[in-house]
N, C-alpha and C. Protein backbone atom coordinates (compact mmCIF):
# COMPACT_ATOMS: atom_id res chain seq x y z
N UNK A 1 -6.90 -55.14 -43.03
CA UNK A 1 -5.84 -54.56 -42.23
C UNK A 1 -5.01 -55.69 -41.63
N UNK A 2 -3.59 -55.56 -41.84
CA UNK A 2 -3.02 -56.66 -41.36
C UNK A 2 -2.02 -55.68 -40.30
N UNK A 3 -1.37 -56.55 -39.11
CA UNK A 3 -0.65 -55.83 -38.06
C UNK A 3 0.25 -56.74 -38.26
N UNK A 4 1.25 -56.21 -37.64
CA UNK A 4 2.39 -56.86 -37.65
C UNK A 4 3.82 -56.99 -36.34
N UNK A 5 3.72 -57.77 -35.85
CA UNK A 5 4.48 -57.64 -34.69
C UNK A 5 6.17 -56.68 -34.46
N UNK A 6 6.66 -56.79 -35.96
CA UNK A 6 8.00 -55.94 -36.37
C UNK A 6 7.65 -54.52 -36.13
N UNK A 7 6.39 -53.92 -36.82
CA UNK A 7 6.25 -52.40 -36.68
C UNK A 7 6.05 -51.93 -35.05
N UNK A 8 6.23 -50.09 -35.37
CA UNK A 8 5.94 -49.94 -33.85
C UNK A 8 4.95 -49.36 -33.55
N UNK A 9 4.27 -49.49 -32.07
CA UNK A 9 3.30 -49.83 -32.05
C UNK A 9 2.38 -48.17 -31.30
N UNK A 10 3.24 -47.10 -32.15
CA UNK A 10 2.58 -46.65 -32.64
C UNK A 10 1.43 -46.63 -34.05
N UNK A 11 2.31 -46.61 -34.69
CA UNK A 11 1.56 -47.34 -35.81
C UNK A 11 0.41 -48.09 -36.40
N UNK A 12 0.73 -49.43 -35.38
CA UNK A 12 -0.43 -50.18 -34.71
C UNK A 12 -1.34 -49.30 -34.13
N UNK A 13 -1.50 -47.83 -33.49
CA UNK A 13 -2.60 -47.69 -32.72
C UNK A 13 -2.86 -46.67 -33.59
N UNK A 14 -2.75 -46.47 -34.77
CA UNK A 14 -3.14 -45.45 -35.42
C UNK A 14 -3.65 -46.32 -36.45
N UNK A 15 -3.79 -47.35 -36.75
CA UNK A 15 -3.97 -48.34 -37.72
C UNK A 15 -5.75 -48.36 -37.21
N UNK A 16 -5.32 -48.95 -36.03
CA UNK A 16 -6.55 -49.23 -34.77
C UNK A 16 -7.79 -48.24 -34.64
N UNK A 17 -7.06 -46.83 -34.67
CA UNK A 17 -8.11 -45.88 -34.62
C UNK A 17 -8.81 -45.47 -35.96
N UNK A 18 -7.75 -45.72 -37.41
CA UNK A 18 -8.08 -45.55 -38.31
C UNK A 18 -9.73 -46.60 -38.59
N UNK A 19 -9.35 -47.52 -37.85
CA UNK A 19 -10.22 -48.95 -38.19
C UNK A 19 -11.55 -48.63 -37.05
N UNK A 20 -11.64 -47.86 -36.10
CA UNK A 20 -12.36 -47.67 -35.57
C UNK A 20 -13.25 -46.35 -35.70
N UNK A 21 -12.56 -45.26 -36.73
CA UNK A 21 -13.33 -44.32 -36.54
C UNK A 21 -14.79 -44.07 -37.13
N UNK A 22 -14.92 -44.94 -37.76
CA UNK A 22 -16.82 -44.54 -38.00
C UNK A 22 -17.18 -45.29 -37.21
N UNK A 23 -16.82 -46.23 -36.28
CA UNK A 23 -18.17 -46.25 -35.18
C UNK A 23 -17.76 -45.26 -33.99
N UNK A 24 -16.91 -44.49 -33.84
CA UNK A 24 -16.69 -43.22 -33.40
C UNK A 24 -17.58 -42.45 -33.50
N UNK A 25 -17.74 -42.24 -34.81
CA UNK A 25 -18.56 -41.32 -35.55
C UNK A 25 -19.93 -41.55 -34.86
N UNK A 26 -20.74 -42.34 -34.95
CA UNK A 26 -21.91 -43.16 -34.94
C UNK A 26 -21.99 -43.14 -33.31
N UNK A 27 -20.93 -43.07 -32.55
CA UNK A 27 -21.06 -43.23 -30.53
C UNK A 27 -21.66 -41.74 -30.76
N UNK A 28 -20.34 -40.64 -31.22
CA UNK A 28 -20.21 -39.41 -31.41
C UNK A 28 -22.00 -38.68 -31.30
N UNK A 29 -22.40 -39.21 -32.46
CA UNK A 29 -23.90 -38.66 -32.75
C UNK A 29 -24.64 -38.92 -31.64
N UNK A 30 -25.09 -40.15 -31.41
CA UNK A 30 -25.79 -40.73 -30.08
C UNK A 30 -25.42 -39.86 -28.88
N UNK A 31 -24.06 -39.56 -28.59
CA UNK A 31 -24.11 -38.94 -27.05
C UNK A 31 -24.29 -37.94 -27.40
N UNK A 32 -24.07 -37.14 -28.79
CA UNK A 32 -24.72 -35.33 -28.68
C UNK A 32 -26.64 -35.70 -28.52
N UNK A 33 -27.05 -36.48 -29.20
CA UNK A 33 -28.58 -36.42 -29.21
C UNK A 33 -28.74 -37.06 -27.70
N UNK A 34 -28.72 -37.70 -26.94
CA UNK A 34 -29.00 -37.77 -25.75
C UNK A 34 -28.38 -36.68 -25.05
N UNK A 35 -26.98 -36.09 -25.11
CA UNK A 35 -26.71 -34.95 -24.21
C UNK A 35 -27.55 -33.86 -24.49
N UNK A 36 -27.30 -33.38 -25.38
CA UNK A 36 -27.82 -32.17 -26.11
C UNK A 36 -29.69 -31.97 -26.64
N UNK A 37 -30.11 -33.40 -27.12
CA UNK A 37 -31.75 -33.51 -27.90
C UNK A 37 -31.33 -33.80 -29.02
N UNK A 38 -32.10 -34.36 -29.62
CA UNK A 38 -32.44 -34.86 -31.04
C UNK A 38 -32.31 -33.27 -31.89
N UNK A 39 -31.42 -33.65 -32.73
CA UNK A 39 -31.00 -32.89 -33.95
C UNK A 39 -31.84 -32.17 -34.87
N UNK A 40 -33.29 -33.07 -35.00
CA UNK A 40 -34.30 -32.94 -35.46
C UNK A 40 -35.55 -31.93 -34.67
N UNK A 41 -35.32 -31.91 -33.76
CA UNK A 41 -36.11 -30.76 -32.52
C UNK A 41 -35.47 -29.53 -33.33
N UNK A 42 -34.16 -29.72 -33.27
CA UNK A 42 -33.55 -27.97 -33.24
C UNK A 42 -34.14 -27.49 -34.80
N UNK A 43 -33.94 -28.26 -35.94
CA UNK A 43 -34.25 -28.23 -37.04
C UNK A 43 -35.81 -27.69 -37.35
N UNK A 44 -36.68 -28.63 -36.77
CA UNK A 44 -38.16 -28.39 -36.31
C UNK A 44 -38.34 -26.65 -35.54
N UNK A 45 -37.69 -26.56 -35.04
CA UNK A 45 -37.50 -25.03 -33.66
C UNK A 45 -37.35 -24.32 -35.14
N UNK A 46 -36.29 -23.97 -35.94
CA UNK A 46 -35.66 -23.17 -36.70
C UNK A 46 -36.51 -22.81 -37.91
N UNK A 47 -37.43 -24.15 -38.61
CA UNK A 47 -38.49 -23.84 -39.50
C UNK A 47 -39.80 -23.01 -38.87
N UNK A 48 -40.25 -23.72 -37.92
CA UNK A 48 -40.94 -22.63 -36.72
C UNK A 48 -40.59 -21.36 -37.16
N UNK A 49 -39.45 -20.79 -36.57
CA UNK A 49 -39.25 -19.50 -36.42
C UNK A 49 -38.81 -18.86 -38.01
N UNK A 50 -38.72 -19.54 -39.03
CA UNK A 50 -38.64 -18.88 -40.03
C UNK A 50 -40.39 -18.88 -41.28
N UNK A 51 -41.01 -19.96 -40.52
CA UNK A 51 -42.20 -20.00 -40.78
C UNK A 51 -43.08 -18.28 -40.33
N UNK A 52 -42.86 -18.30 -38.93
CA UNK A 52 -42.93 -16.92 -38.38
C UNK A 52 -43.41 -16.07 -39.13
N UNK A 53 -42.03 -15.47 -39.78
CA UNK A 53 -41.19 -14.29 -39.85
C UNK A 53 -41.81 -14.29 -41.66
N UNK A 54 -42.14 -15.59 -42.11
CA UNK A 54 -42.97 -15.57 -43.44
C UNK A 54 -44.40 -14.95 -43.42
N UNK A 55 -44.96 -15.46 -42.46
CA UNK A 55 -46.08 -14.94 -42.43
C UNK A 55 -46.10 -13.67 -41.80
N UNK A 56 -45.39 -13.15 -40.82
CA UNK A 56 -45.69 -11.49 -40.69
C UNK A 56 -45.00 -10.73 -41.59
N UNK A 57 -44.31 -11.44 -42.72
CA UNK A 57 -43.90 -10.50 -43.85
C UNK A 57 -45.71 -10.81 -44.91
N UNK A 58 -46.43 -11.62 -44.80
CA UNK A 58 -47.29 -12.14 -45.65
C UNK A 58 -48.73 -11.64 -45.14
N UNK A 59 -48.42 -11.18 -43.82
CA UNK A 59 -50.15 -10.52 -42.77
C UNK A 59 -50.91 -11.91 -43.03
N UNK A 60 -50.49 -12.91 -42.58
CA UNK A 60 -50.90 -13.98 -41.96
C UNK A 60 -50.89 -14.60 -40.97
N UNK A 61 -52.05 -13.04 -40.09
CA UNK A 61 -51.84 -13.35 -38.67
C UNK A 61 -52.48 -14.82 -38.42
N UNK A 62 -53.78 -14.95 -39.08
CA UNK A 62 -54.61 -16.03 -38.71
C UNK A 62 -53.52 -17.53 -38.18
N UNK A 63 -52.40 -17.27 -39.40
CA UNK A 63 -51.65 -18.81 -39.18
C UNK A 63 -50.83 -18.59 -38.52
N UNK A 64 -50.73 -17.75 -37.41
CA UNK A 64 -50.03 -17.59 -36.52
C UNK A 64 -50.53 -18.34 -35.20
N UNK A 65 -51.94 -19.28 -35.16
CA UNK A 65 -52.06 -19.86 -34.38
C UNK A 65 -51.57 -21.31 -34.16
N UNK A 66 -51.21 -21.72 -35.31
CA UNK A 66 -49.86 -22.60 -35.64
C UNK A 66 -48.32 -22.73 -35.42
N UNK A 67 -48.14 -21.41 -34.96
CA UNK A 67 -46.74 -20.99 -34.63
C UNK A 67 -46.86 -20.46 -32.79
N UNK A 68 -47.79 -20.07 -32.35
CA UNK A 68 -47.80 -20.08 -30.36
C UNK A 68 -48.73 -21.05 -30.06
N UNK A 69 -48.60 -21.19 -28.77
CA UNK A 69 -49.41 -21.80 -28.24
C UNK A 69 -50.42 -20.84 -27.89
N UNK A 70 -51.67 -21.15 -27.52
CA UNK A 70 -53.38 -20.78 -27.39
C UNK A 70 -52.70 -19.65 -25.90
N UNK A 71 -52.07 -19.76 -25.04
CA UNK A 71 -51.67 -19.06 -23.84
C UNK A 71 -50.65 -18.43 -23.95
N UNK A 72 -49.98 -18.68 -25.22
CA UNK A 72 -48.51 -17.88 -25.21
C UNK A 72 -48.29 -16.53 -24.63
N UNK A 73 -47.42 -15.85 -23.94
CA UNK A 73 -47.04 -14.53 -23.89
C UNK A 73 -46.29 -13.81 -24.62
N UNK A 74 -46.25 -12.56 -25.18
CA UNK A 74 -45.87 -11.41 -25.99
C UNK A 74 -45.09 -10.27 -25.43
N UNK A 75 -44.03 -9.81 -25.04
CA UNK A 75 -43.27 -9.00 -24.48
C UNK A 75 -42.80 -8.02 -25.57
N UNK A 76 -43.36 -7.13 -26.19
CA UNK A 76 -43.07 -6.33 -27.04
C UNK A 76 -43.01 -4.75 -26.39
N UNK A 77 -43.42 -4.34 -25.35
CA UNK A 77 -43.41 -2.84 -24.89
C UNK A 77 -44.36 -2.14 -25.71
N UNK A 78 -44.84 -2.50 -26.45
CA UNK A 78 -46.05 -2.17 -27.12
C UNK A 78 -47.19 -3.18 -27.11
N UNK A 79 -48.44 -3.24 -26.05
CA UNK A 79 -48.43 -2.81 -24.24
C UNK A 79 -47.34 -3.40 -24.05
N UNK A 80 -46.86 -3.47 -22.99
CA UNK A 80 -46.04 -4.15 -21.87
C UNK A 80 -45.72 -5.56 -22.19
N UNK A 81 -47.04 -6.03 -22.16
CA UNK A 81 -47.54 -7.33 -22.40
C UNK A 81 -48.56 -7.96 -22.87
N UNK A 82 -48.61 -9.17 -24.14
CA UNK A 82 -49.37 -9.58 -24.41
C UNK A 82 -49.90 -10.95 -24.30
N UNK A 83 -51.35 -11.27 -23.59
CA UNK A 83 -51.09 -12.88 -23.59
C UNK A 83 -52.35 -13.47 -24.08
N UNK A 84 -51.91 -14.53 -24.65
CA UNK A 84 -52.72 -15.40 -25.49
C UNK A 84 -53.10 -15.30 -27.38
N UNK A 85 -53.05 -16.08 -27.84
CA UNK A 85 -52.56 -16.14 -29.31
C UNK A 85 -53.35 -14.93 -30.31
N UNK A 86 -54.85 -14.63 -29.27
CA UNK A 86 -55.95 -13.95 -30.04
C UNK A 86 -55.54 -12.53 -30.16
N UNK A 87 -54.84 -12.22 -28.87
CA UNK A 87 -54.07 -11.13 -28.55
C UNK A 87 -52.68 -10.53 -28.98
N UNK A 88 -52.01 -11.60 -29.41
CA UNK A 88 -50.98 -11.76 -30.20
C UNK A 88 -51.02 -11.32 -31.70
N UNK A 89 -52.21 -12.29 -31.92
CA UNK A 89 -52.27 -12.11 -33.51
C UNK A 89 -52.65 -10.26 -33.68
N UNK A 90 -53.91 -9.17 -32.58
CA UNK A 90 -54.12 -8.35 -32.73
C UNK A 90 -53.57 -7.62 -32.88
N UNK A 91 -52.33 -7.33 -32.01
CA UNK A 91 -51.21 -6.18 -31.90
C UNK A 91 -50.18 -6.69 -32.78
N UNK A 92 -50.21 -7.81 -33.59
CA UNK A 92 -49.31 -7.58 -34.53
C UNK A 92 -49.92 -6.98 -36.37
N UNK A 93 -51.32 -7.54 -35.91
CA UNK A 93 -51.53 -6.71 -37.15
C UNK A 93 -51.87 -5.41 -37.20
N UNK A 94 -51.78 -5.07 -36.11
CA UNK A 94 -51.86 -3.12 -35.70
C UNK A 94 -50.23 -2.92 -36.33
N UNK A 95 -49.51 -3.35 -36.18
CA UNK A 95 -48.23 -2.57 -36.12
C UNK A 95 -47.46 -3.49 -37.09
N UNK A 96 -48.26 -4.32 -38.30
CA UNK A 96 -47.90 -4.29 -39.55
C UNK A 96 -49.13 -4.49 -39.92
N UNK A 97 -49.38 -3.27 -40.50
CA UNK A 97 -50.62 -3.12 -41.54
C UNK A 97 -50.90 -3.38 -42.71
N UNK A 98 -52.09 -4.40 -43.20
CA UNK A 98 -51.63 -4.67 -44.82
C UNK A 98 -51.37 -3.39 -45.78
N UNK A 99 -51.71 -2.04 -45.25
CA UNK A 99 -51.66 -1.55 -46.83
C UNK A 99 -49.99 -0.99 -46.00
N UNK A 100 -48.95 -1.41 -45.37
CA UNK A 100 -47.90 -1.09 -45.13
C UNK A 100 -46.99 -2.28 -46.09
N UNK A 101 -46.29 -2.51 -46.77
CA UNK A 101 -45.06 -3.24 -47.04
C UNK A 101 -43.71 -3.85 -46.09
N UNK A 102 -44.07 -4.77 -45.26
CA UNK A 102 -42.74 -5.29 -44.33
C UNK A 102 -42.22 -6.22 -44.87
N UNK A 103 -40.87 -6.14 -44.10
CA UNK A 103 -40.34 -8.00 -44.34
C UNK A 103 -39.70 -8.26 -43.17
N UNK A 104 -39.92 -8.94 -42.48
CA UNK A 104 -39.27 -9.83 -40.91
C UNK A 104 -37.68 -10.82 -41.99
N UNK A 105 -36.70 -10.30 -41.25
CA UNK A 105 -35.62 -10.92 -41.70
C UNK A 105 -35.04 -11.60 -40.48
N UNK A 106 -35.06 -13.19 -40.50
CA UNK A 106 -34.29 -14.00 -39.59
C UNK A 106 -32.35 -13.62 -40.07
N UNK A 107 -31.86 -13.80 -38.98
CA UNK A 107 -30.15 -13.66 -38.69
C UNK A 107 -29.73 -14.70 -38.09
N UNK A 108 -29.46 -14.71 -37.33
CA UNK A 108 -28.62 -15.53 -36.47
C UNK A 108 -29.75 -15.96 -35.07
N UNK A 109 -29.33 -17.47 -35.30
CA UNK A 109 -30.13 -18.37 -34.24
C UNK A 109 -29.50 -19.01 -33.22
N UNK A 110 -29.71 -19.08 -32.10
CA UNK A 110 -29.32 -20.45 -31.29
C UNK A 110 -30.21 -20.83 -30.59
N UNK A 111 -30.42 -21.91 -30.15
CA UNK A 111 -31.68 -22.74 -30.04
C UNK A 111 -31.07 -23.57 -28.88
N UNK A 112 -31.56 -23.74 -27.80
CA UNK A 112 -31.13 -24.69 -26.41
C UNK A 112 -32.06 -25.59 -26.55
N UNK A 113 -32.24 -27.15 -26.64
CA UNK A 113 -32.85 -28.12 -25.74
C UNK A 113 -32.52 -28.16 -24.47
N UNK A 114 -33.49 -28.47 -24.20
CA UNK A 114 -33.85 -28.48 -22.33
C UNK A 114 -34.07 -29.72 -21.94
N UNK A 115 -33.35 -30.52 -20.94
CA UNK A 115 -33.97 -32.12 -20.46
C UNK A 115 -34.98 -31.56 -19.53
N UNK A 116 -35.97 -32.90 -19.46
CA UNK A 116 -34.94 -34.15 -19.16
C UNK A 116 -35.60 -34.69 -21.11
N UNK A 117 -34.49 -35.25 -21.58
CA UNK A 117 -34.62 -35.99 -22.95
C UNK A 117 -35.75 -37.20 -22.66
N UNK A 118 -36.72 -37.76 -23.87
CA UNK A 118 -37.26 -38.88 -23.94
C UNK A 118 -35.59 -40.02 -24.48
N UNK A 119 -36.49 -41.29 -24.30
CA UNK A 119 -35.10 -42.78 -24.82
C UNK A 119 -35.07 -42.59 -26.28
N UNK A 120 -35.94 -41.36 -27.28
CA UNK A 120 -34.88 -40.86 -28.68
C UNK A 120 -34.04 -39.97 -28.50
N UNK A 121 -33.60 -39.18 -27.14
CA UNK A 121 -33.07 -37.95 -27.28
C UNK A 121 -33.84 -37.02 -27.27
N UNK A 122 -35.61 -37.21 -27.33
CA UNK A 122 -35.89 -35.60 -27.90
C UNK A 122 -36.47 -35.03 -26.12
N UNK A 123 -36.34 -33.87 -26.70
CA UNK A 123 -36.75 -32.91 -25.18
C UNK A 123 -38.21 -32.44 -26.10
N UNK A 124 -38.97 -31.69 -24.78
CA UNK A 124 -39.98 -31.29 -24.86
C UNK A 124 -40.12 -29.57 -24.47
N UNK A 125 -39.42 -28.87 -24.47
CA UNK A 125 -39.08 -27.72 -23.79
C UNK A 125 -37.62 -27.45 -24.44
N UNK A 126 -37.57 -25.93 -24.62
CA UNK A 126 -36.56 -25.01 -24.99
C UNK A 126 -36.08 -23.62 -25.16
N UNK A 127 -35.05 -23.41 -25.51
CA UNK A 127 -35.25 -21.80 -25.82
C UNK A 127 -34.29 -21.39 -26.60
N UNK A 128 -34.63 -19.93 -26.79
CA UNK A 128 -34.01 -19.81 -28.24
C UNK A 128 -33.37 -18.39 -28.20
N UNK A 129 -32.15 -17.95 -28.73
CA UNK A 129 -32.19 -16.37 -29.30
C UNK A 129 -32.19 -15.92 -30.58
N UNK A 130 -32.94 -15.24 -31.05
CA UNK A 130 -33.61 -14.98 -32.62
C UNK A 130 -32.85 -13.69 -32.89
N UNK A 131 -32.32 -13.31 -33.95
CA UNK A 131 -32.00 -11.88 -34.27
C UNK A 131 -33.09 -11.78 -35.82
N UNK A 132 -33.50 -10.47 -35.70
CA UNK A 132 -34.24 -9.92 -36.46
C UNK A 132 -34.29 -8.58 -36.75
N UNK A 133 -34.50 -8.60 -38.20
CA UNK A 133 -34.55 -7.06 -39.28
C UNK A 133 -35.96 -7.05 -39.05
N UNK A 134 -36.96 -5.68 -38.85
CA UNK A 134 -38.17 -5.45 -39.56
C UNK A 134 -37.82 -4.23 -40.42
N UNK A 135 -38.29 -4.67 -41.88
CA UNK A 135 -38.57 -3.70 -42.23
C UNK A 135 -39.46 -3.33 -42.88
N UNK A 136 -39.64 -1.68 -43.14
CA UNK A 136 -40.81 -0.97 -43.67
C UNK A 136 -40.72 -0.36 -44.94
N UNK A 137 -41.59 -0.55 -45.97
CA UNK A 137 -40.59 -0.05 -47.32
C UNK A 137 -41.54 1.01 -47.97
N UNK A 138 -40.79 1.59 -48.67
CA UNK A 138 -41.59 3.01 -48.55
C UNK A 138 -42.31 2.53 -50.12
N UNK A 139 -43.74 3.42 -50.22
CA UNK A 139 -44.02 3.22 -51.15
C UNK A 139 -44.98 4.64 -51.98
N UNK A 140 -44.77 4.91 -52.93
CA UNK A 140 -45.65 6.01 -53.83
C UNK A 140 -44.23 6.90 -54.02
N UNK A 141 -44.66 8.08 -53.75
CA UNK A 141 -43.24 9.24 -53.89
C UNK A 141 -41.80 8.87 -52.47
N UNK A 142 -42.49 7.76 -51.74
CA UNK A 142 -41.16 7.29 -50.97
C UNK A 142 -40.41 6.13 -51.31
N UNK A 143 -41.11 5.94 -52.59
CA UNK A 143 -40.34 4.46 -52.59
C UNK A 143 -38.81 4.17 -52.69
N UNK A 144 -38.07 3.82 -52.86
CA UNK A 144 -37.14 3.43 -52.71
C UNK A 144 -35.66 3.81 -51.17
N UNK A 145 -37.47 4.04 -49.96
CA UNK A 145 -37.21 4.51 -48.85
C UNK A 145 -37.17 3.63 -48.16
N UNK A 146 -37.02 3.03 -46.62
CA UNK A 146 -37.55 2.97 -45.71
C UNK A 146 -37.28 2.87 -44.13
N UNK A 147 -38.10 1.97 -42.80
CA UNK A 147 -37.36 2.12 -41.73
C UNK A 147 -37.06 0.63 -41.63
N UNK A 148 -36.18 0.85 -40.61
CA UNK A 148 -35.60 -0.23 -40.07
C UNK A 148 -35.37 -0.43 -39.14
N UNK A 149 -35.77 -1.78 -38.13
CA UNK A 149 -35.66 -2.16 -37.03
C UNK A 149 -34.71 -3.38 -36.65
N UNK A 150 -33.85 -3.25 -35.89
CA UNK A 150 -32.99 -4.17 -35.62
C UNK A 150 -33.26 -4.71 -33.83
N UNK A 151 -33.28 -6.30 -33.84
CA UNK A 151 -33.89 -6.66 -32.75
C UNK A 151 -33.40 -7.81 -32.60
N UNK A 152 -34.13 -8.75 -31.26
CA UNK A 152 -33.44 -10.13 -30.72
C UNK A 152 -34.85 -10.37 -30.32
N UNK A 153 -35.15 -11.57 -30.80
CA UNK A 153 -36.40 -12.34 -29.56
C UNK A 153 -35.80 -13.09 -28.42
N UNK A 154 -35.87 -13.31 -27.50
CA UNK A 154 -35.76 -14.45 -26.46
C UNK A 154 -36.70 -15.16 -26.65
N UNK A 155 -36.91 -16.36 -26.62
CA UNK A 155 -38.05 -17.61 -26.74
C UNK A 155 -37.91 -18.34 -25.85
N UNK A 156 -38.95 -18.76 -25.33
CA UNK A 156 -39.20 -20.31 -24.87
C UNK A 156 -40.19 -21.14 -26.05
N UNK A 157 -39.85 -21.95 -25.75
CA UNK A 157 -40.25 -22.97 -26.89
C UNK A 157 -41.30 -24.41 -26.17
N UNK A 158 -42.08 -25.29 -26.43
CA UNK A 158 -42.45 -26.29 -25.82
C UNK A 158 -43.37 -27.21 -26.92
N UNK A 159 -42.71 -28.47 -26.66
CA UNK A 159 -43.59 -29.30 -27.22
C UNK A 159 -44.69 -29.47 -26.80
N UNK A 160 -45.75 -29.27 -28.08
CA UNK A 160 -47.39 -29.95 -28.17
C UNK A 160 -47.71 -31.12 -28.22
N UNK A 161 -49.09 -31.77 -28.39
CA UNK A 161 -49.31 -32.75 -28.95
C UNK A 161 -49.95 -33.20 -30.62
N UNK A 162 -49.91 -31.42 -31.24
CA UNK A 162 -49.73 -30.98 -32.45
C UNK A 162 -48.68 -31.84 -33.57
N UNK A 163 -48.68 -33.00 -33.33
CA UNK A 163 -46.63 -33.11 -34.61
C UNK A 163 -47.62 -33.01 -35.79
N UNK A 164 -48.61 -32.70 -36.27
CA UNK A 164 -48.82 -32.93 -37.79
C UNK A 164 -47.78 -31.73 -38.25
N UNK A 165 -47.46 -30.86 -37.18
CA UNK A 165 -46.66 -29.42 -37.60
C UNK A 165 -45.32 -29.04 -36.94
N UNK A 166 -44.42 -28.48 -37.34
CA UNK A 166 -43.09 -28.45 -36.69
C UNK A 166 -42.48 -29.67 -35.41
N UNK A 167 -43.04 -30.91 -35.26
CA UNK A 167 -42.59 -31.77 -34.78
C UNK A 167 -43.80 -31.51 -33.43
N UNK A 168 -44.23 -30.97 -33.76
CA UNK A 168 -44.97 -30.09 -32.31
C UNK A 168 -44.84 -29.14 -31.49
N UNK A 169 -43.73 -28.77 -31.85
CA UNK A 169 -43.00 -27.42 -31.25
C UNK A 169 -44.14 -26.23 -31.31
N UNK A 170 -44.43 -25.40 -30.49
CA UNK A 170 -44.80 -24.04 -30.27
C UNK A 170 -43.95 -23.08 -29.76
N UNK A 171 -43.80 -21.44 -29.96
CA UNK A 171 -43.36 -20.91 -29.14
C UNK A 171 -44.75 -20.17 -27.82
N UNK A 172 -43.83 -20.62 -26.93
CA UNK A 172 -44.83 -20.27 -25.76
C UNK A 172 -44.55 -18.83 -24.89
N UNK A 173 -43.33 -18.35 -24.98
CA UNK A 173 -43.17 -17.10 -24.40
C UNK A 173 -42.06 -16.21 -25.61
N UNK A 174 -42.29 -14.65 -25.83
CA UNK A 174 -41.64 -14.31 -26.46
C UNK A 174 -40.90 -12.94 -25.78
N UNK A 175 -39.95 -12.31 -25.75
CA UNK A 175 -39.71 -11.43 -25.50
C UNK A 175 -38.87 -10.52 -26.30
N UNK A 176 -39.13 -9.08 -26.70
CA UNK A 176 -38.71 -8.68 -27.67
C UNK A 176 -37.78 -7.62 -27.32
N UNK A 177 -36.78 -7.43 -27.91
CA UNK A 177 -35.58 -6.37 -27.40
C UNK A 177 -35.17 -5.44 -28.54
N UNK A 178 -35.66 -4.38 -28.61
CA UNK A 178 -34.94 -3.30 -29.59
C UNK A 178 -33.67 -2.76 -29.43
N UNK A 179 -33.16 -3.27 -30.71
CA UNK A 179 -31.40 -2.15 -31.13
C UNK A 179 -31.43 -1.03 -30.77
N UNK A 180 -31.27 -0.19 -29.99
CA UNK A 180 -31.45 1.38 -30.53
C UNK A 180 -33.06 1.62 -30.62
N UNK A 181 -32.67 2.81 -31.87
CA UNK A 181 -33.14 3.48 -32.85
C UNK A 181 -33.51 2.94 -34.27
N UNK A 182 -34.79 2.50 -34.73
CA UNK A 182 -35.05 2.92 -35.99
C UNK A 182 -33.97 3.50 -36.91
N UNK A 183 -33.57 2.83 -37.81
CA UNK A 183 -32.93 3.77 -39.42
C UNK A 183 -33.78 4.07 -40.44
N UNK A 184 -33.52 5.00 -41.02
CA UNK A 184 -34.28 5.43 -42.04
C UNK A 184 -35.41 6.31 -41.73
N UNK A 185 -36.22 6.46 -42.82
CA UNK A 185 -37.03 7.84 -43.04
C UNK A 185 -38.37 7.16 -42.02
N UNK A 186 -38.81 7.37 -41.04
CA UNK A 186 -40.57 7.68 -40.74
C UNK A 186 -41.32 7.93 -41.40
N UNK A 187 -41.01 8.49 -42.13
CA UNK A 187 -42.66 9.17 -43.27
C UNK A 187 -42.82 7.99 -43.96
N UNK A 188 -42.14 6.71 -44.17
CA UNK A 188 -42.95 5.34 -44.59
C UNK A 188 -43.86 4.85 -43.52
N UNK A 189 -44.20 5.26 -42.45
CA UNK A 189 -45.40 4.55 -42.05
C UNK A 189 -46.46 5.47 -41.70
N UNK A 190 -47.57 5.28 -41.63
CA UNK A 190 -48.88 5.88 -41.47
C UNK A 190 -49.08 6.90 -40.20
N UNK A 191 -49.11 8.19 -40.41
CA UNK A 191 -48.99 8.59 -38.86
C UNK A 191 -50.08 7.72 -37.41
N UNK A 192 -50.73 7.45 -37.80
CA UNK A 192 -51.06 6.34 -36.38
C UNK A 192 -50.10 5.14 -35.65
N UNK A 193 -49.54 4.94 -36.54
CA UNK A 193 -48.35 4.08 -37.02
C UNK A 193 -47.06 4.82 -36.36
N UNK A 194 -46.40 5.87 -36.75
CA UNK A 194 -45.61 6.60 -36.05
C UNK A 194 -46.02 6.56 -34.84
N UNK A 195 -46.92 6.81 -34.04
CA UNK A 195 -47.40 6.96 -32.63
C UNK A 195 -47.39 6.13 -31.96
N UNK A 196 -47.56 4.68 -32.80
CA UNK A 196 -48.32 3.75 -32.21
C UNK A 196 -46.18 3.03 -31.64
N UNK A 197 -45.63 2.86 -32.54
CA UNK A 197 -44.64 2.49 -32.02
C UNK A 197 -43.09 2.83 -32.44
N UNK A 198 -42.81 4.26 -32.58
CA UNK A 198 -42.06 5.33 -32.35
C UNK A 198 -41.07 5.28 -32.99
């Protein structure tokens, strides 16, 4: 880059910024990961929660102790409340049953880090809003039936000392919010099933 005292100096400062913008770039990143957390937390948070949503489509409650923490809480209205992972894992396999057909569909995420940040940027604490499909699929003379649930989790989130797995991330509190109404036919789930959560 050569400057030149004849041109004007606009020019010159567009020359200047041209010549400066990738370490722009490079400040740019640094102050979102110290303002905001490491890039890699949120990423870590998002496999978490789609890890989830694999296994209660898969009735793999067991590896659901990989995804809360041992104390976590459960806010589903089906009880009221649930706490701790053993308890967690129970009432979810009540209300997806293996001989039932589901699939947990992730939507739309946003994910907060929480300071105070460590000197990489990363936080240890967070939270999240999850949108989610359950659904129920009909099967024998209903098949090509079923219901559908449309929903939001609220999360809190917190780092472990677990990183062999999602960076260490757990979710530690969940709270669950129903759309409405159910779509579709009822007679895809088991009448205990109908009763159990409406």
């Amino acid at each position: 880059m050569v400057w030149s005292l004849q041109r004007p100096a606009s020019f010159v400062l567009l020359e200047l910024f041209d010549y400066l913008q990738p370490l722009l770039h490079i400040f740019s990143f640094f102050l979102f990961s110290f303002a905001l957390g490491s890039p890699s937390d949120v990423l870590y948070i998002e496999k978490l929660i789609a890890d989830e949503a694999q296994k209660l489509g898969n009735k793999d409650f067991a590896g659901l102790e990989n995804i809360f923490t041992k104390n976590a809480t459960y806010n589903a209205g089906t009880p009221p409340n649930v706490y701790g992972i053993d308890e967690i894992k129970a009432i979810l396999a009540t209300i997806l049953p293996p001989e039932v057909i589901t699939q947990s569909a992730i939507s739309t995420q946003s994910i907060t880090l929480l300071p105070p940040f460590d000197e990489q940027g990363a936080a240890g604490t967070a939270t999240g809003v999850v949108y989610i499909t359950t659904s129920y699929i009909g099967q024998g003379d209903l098949e090509g039936q079923g219901l559908f649930y449309f929903a939001r989790y609220e999360d809190k989130y917190v780092k472990t000392g677990d990183f062999a797995r999602y960076g260490g991330w757990r979710i530690s509190e969940r709270l669950y919010f129903l759309f409405g109404k159910p779509i579709g036919n009822r007679a895809v789930l088991p009448p205990s099933l109908q009763e159990l959560i409406g």
